[in-house]
PDBML (XML) file of the C-alpha atoms, coordinates in Angstrom:
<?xml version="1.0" encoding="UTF-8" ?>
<PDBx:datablock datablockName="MODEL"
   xmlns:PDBx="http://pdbml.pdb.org/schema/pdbx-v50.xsd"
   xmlns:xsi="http://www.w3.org/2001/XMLSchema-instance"
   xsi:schemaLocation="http://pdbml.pdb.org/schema/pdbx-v50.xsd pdbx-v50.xsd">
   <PDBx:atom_siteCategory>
      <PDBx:atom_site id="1">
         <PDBx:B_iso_or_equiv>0.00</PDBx:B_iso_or_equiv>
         <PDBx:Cartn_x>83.364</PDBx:Cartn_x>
         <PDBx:Cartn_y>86.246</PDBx:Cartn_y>
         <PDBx:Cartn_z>106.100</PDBx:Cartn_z>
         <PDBx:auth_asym_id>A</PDBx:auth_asym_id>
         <PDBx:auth_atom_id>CA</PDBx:auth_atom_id>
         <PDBx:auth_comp_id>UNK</PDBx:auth_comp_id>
         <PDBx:auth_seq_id>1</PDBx:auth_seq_id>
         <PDBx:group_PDB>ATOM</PDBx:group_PDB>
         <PDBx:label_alt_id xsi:nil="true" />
         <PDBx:label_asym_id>A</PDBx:label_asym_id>
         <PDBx:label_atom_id>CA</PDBx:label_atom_id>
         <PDBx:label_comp_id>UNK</PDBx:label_comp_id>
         <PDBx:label_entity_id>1</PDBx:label_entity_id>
         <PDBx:label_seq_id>1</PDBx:label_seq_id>
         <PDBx:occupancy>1.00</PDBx:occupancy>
         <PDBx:pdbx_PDB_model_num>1</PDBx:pdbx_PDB_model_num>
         <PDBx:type_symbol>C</PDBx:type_symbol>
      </PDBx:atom_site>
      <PDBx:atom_site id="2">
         <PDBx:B_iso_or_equiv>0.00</PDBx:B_iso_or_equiv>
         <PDBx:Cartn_x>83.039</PDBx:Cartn_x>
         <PDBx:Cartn_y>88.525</PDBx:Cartn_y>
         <PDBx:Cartn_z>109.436</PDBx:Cartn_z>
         <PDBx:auth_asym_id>A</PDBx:auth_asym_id>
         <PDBx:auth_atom_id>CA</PDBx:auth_atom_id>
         <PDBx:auth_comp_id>UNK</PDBx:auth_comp_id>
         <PDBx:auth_seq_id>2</PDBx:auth_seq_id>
         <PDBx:group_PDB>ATOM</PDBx:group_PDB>
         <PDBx:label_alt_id xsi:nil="true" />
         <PDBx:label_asym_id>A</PDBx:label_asym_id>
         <PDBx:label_atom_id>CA</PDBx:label_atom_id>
         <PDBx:label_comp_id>UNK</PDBx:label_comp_id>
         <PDBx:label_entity_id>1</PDBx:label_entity_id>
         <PDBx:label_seq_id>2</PDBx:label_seq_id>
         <PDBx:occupancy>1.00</PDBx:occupancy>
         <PDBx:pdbx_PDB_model_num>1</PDBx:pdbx_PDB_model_num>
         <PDBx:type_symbol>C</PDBx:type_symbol>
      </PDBx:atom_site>
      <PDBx:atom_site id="3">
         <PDBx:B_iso_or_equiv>0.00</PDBx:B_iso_or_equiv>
         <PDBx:Cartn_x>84.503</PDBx:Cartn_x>
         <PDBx:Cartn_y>86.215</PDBx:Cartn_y>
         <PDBx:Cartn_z>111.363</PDBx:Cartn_z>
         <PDBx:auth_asym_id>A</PDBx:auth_asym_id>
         <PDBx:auth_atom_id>CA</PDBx:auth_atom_id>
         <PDBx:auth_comp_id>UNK</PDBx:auth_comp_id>
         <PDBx:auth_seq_id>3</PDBx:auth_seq_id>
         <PDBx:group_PDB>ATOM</PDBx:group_PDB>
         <PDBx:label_alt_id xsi:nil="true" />
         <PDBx:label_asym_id>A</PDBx:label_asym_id>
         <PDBx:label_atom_id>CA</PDBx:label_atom_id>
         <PDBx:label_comp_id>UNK</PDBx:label_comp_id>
         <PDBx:label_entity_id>1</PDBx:label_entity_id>
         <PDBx:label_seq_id>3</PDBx:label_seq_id>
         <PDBx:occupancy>1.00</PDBx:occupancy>
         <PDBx:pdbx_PDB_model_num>1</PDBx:pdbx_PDB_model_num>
         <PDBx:type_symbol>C</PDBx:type_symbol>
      </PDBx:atom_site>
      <PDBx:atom_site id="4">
         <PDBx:B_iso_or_equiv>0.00</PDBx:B_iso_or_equiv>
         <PDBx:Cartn_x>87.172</PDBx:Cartn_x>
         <PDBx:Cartn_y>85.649</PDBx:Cartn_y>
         <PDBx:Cartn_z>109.408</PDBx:Cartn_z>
         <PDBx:auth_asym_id>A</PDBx:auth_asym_id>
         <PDBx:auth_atom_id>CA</PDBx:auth_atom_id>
         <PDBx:auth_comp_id>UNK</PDBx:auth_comp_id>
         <PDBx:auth_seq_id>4</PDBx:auth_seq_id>
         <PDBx:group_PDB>ATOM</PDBx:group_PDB>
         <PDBx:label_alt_id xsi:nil="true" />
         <PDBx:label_asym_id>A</PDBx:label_asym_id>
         <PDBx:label_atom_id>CA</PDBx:label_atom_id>
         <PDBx:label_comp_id>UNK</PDBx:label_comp_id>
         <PDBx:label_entity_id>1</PDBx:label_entity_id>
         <PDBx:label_seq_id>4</PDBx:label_seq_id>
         <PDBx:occupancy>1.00</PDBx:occupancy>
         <PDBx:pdbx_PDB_model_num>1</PDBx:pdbx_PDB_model_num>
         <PDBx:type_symbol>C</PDBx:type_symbol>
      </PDBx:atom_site>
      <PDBx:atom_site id="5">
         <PDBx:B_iso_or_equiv>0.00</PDBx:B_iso_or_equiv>
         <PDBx:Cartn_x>87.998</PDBx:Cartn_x>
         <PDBx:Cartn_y>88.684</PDBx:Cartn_y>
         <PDBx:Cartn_z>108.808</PDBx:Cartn_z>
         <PDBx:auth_asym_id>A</PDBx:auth_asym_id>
         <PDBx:auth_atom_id>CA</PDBx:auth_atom_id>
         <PDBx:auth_comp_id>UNK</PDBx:auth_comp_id>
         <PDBx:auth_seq_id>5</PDBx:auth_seq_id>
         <PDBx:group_PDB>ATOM</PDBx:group_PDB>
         <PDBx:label_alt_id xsi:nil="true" />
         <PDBx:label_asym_id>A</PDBx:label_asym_id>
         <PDBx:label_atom_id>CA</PDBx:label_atom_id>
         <PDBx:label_comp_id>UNK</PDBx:label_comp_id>
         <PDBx:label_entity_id>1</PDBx:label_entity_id>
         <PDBx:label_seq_id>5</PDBx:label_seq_id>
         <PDBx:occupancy>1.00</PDBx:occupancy>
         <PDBx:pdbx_PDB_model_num>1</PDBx:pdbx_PDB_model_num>
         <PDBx:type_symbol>C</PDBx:type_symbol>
      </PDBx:atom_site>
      <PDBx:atom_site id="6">
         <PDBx:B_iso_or_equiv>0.00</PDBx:B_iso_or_equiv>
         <PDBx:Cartn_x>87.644</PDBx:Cartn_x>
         <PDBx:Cartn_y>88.990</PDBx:Cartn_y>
         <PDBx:Cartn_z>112.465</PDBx:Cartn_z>
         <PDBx:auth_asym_id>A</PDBx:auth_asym_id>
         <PDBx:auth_atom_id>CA</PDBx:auth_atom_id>
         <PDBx:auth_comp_id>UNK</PDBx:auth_comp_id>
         <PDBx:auth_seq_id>6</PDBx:auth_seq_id>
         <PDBx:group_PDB>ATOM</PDBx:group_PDB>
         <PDBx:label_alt_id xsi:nil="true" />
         <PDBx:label_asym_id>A</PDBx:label_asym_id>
         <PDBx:label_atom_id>CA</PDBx:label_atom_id>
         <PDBx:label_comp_id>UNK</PDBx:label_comp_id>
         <PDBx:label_entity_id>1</PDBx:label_entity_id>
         <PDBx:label_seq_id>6</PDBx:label_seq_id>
         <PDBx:occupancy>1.00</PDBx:occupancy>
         <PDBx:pdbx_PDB_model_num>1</PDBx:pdbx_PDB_model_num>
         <PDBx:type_symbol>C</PDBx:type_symbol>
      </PDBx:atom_site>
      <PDBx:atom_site id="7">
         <PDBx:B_iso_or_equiv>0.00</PDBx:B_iso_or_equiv>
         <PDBx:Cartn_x>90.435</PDBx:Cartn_x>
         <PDBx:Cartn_y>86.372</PDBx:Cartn_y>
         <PDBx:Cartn_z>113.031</PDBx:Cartn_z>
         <PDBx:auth_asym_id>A</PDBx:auth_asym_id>
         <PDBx:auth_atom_id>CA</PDBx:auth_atom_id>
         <PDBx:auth_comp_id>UNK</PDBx:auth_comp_id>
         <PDBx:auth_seq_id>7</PDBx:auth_seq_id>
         <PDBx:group_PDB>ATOM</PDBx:group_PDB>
         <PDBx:label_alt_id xsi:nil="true" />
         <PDBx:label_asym_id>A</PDBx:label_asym_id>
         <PDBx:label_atom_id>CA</PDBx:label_atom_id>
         <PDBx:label_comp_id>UNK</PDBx:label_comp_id>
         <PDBx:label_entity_id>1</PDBx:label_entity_id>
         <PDBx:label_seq_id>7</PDBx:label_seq_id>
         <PDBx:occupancy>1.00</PDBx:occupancy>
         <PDBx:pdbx_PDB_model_num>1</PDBx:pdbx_PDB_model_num>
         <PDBx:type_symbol>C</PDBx:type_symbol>
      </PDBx:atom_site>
      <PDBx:atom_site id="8">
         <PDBx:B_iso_or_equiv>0.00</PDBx:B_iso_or_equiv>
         <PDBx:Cartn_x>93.155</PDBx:Cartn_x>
         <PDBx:Cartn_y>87.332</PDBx:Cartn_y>
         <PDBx:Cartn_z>110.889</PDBx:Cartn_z>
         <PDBx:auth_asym_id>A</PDBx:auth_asym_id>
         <PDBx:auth_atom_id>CA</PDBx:auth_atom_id>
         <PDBx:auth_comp_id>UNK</PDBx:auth_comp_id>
         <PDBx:auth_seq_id>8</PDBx:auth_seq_id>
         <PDBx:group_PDB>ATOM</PDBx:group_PDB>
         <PDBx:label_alt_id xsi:nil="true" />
         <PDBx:label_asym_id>A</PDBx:label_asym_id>
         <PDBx:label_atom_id>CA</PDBx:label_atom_id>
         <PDBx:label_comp_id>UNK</PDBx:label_comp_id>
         <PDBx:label_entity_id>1</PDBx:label_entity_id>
         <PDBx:label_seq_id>8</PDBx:label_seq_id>
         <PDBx:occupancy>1.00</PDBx:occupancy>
         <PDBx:pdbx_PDB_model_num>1</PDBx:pdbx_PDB_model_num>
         <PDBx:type_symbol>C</PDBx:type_symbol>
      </PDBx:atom_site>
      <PDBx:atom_site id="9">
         <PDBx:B_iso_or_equiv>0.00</PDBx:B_iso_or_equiv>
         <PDBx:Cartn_x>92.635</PDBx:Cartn_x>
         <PDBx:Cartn_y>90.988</PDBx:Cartn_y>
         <PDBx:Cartn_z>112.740</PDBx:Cartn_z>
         <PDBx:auth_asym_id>A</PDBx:auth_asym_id>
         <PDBx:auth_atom_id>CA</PDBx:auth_atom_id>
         <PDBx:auth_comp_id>UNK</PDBx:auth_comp_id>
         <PDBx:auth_seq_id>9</PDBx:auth_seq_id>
         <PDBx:group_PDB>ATOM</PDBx:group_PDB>
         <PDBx:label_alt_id xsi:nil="true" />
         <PDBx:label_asym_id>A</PDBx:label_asym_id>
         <PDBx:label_atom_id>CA</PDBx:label_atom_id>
         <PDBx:label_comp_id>UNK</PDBx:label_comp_id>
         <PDBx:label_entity_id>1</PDBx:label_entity_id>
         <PDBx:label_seq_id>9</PDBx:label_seq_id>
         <PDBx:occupancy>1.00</PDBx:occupancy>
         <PDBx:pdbx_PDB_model_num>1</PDBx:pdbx_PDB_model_num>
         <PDBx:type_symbol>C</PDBx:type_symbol>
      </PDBx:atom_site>
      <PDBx:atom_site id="10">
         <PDBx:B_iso_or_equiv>0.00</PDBx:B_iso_or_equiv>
         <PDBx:Cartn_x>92.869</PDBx:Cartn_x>
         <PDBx:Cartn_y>89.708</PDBx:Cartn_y>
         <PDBx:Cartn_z>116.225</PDBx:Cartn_z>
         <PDBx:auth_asym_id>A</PDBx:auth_asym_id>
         <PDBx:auth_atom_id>CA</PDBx:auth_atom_id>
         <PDBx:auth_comp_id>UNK</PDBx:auth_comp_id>
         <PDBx:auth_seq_id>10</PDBx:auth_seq_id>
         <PDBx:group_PDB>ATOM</PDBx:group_PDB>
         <PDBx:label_alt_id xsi:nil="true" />
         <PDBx:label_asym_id>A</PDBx:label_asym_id>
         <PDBx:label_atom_id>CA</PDBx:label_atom_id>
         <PDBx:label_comp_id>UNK</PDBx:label_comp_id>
         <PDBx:label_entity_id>1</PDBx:label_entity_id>
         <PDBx:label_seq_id>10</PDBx:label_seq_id>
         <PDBx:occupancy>1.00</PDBx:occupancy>
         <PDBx:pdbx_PDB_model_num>1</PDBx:pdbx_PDB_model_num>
         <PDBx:type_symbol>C</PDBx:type_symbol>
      </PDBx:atom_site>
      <PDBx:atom_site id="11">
         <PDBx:B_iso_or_equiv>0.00</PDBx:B_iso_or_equiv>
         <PDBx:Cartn_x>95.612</PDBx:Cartn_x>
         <PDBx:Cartn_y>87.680</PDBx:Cartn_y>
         <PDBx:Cartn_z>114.721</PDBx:Cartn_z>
         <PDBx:auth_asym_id>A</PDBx:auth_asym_id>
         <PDBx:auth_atom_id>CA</PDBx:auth_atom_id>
         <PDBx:auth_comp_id>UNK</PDBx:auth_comp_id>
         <PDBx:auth_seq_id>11</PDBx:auth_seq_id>
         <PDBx:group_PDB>ATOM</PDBx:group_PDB>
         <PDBx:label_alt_id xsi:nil="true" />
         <PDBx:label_asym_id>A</PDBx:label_asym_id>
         <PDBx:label_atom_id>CA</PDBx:label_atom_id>
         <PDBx:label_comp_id>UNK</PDBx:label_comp_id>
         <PDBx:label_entity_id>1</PDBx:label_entity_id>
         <PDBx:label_seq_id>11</PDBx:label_seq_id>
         <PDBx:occupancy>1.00</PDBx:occupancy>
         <PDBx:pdbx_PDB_model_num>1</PDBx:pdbx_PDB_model_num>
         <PDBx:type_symbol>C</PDBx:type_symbol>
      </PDBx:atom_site>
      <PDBx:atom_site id="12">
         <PDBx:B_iso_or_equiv>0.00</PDBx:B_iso_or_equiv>
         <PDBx:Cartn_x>97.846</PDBx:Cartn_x>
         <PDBx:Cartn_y>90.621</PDBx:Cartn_y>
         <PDBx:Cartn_z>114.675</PDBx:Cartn_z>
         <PDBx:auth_asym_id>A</PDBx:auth_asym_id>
         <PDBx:auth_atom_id>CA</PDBx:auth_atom_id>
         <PDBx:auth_comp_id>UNK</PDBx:auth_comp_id>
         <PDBx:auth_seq_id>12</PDBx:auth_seq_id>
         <PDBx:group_PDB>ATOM</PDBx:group_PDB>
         <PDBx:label_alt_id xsi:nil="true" />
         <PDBx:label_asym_id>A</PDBx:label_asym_id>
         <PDBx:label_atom_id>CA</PDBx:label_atom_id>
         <PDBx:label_comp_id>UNK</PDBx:label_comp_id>
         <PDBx:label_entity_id>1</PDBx:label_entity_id>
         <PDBx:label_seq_id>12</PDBx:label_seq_id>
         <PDBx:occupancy>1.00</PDBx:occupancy>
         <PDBx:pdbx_PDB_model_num>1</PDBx:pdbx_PDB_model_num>
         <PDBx:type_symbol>C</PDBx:type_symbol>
      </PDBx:atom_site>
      <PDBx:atom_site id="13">
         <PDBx:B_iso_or_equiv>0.00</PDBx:B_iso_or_equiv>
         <PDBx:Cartn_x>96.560</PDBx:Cartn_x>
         <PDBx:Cartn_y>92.137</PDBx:Cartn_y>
         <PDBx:Cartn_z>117.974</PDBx:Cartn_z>
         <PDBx:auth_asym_id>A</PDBx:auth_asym_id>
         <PDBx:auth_atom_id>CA</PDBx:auth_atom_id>
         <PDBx:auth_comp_id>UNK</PDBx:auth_comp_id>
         <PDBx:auth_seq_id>13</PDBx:auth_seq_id>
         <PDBx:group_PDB>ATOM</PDBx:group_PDB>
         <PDBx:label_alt_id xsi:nil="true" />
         <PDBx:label_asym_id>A</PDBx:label_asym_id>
         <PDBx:label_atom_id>CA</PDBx:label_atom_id>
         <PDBx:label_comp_id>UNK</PDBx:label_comp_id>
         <PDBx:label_entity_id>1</PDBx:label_entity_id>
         <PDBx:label_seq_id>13</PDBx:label_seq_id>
         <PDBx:occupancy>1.00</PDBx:occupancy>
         <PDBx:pdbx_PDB_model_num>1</PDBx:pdbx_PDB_model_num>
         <PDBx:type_symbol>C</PDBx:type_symbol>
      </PDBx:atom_site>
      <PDBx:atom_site id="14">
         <PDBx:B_iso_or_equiv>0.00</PDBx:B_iso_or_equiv>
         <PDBx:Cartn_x>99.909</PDBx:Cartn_x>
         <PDBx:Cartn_y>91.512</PDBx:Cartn_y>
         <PDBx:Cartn_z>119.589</PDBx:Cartn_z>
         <PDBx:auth_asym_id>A</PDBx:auth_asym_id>
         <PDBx:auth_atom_id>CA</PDBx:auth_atom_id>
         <PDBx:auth_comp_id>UNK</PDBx:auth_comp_id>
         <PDBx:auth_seq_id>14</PDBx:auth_seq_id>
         <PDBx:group_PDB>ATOM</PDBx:group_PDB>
         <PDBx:label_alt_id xsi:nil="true" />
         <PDBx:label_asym_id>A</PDBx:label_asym_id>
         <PDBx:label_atom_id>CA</PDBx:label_atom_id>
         <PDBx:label_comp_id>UNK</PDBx:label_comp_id>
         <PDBx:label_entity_id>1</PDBx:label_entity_id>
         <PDBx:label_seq_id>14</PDBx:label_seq_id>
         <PDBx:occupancy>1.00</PDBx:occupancy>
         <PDBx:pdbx_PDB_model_num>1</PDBx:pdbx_PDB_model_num>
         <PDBx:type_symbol>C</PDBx:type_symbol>
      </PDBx:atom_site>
      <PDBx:atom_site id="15">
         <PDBx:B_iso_or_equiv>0.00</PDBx:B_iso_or_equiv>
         <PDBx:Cartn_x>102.327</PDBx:Cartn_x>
         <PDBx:Cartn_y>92.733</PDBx:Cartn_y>
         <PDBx:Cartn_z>117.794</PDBx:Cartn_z>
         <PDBx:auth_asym_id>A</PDBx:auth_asym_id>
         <PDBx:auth_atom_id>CA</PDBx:auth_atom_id>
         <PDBx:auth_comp_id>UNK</PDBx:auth_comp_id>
         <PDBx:auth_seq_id>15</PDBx:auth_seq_id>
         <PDBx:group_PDB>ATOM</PDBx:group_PDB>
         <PDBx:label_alt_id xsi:nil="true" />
         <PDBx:label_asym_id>A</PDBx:label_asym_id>
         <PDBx:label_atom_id>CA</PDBx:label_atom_id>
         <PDBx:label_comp_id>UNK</PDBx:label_comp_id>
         <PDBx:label_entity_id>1</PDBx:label_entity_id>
         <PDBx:label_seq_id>15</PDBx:label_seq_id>
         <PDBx:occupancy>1.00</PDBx:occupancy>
         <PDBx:pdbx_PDB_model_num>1</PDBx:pdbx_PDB_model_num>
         <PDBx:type_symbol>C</PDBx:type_symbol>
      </PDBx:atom_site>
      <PDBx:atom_site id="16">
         <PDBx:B_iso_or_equiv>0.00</PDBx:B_iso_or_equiv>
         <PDBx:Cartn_x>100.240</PDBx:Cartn_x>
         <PDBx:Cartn_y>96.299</PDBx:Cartn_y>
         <PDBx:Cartn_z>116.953</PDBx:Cartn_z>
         <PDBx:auth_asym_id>A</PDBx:auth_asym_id>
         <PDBx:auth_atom_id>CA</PDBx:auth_atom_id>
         <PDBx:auth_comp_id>UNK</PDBx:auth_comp_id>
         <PDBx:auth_seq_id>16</PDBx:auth_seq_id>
         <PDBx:group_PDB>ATOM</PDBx:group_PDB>
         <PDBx:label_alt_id xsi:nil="true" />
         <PDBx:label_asym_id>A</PDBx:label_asym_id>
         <PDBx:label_atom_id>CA</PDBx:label_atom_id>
         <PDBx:label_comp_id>UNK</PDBx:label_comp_id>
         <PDBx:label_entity_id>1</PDBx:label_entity_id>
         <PDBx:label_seq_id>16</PDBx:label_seq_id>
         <PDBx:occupancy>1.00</PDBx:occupancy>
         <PDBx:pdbx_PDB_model_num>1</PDBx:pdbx_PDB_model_num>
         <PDBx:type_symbol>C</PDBx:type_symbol>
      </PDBx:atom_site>
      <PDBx:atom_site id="17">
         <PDBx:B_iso_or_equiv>0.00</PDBx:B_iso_or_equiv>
         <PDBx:Cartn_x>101.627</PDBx:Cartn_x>
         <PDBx:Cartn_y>98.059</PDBx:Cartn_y>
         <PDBx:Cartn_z>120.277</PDBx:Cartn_z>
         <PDBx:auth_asym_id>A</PDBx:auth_asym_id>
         <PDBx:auth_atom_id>CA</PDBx:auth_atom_id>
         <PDBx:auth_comp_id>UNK</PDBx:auth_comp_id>
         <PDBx:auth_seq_id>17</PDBx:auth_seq_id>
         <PDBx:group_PDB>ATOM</PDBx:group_PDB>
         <PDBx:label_alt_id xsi:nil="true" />
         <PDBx:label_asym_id>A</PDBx:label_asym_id>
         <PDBx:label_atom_id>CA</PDBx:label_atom_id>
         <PDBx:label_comp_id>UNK</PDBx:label_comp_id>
         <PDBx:label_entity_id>1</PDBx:label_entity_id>
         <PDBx:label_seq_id>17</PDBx:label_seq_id>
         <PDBx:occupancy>1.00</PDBx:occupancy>
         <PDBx:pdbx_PDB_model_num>1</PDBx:pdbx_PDB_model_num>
         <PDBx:type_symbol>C</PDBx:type_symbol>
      </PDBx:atom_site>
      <PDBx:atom_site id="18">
         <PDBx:B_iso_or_equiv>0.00</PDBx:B_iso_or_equiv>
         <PDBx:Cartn_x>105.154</PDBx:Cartn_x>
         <PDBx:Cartn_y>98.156</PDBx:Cartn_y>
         <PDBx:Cartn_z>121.878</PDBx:Cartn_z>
         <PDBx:auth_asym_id>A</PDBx:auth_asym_id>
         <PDBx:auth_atom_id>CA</PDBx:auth_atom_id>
         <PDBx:auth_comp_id>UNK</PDBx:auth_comp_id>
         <PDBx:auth_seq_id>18</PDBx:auth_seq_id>
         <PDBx:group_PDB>ATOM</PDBx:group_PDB>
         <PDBx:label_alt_id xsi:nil="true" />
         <PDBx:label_asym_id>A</PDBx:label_asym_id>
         <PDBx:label_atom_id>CA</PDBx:label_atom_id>
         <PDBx:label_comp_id>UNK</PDBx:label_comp_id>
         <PDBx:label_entity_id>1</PDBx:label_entity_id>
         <PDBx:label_seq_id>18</PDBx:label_seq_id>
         <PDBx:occupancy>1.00</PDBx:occupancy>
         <PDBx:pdbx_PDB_model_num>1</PDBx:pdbx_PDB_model_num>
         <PDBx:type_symbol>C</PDBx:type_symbol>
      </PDBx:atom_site>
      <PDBx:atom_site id="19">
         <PDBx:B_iso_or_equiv>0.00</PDBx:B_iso_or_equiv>
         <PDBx:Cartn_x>106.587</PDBx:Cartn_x>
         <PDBx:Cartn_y>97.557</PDBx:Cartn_y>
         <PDBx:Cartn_z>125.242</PDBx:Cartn_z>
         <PDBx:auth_asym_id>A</PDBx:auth_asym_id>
         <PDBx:auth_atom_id>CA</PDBx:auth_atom_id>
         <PDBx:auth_comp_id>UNK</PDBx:auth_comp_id>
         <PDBx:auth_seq_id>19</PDBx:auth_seq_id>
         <PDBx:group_PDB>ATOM</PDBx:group_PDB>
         <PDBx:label_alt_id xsi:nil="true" />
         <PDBx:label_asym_id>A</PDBx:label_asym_id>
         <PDBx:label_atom_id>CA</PDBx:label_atom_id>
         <PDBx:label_comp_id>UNK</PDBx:label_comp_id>
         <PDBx:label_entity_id>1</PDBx:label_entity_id>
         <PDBx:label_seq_id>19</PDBx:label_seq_id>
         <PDBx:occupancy>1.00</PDBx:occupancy>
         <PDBx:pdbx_PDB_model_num>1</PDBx:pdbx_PDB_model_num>
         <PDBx:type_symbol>C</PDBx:type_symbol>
      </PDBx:atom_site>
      <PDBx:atom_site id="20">
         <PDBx:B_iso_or_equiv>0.00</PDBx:B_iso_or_equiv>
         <PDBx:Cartn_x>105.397</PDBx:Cartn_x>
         <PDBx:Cartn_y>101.366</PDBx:Cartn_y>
         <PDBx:Cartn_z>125.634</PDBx:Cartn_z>
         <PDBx:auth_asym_id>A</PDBx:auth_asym_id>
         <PDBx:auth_atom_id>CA</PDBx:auth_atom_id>
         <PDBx:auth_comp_id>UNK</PDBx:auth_comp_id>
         <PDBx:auth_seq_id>20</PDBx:auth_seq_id>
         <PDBx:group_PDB>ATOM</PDBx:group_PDB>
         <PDBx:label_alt_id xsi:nil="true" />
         <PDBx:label_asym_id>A</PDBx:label_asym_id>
         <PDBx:label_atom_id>CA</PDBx:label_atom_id>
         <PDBx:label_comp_id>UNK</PDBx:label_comp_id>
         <PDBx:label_entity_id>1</PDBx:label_entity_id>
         <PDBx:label_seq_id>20</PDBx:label_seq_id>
         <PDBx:occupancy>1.00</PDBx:occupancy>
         <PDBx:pdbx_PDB_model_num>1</PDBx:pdbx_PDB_model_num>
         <PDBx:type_symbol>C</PDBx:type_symbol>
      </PDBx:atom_site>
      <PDBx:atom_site id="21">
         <PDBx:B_iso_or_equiv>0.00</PDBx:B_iso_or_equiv>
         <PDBx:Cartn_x>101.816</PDBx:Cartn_x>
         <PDBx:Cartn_y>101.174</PDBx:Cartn_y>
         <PDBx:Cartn_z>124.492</PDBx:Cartn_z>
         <PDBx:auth_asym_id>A</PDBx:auth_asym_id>
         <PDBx:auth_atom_id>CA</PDBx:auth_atom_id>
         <PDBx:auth_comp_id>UNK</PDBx:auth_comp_id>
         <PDBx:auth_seq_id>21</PDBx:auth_seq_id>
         <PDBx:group_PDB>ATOM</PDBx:group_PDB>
         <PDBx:label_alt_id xsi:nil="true" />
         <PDBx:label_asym_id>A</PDBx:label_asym_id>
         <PDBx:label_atom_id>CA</PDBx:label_atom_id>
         <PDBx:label_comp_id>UNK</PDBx:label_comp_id>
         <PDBx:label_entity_id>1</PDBx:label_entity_id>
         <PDBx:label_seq_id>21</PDBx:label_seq_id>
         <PDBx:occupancy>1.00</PDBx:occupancy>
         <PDBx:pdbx_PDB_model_num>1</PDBx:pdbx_PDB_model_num>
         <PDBx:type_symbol>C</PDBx:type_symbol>
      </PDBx:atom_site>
      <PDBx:atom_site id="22">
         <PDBx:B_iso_or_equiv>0.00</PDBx:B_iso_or_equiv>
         <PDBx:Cartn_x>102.851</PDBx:Cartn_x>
         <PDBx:Cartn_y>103.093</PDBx:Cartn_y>
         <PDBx:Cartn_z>121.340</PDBx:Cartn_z>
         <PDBx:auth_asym_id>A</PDBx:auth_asym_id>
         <PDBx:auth_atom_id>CA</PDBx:auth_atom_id>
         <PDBx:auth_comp_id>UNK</PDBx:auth_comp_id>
         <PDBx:auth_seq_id>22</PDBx:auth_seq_id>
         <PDBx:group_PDB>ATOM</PDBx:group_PDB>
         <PDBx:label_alt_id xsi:nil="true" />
         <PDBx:label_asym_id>A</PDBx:label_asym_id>
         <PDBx:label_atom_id>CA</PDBx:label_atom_id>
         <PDBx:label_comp_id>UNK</PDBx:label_comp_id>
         <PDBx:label_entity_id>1</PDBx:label_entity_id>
         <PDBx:label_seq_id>22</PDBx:label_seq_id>
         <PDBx:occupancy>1.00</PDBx:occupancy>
         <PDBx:pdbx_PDB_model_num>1</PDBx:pdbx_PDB_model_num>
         <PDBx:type_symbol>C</PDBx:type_symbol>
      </PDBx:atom_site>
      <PDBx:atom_site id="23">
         <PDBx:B_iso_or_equiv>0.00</PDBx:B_iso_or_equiv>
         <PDBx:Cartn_x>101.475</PDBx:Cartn_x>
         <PDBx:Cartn_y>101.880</PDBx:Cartn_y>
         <PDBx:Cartn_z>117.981</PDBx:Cartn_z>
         <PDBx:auth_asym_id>A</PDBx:auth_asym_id>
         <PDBx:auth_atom_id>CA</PDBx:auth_atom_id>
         <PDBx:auth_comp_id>UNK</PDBx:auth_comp_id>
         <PDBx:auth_seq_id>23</PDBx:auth_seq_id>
         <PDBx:group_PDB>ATOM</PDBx:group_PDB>
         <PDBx:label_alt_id xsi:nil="true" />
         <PDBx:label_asym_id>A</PDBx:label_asym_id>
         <PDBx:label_atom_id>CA</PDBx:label_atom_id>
         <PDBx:label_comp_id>UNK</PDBx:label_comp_id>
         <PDBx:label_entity_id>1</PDBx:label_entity_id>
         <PDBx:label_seq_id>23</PDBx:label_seq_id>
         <PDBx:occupancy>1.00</PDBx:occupancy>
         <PDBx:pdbx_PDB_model_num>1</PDBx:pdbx_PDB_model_num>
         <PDBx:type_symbol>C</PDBx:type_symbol>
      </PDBx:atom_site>
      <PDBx:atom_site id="24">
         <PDBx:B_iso_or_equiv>0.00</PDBx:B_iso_or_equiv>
         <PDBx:Cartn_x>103.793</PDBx:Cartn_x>
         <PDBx:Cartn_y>99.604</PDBx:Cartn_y>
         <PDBx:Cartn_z>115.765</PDBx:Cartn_z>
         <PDBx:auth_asym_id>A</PDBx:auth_asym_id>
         <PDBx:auth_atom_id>CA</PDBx:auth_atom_id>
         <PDBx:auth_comp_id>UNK</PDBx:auth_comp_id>
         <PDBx:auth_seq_id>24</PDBx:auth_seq_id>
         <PDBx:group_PDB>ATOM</PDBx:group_PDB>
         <PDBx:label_alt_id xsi:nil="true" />
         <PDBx:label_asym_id>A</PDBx:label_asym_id>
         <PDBx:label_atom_id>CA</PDBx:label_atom_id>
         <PDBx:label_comp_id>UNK</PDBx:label_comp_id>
         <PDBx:label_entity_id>1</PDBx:label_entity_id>
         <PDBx:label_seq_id>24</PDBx:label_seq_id>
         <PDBx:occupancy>1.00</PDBx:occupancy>
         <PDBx:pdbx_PDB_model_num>1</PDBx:pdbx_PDB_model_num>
         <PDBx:type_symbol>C</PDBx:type_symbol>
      </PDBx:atom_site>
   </PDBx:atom_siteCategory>
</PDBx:datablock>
């Protein structure tokens, strides 16, 4: 279960900061 939930997290790592390092 931790590492799954781990996974789907990370998943979304990405897309969680613009160009700008601001949070999305």
């Amino acid at each position: 279960g931790l590492l799954a939930l781990m996974l789907l997290h990370h998943a979304r790592r990405a897309a969680r900061t613009a160009s700008d390092g601001s949070l999305v």
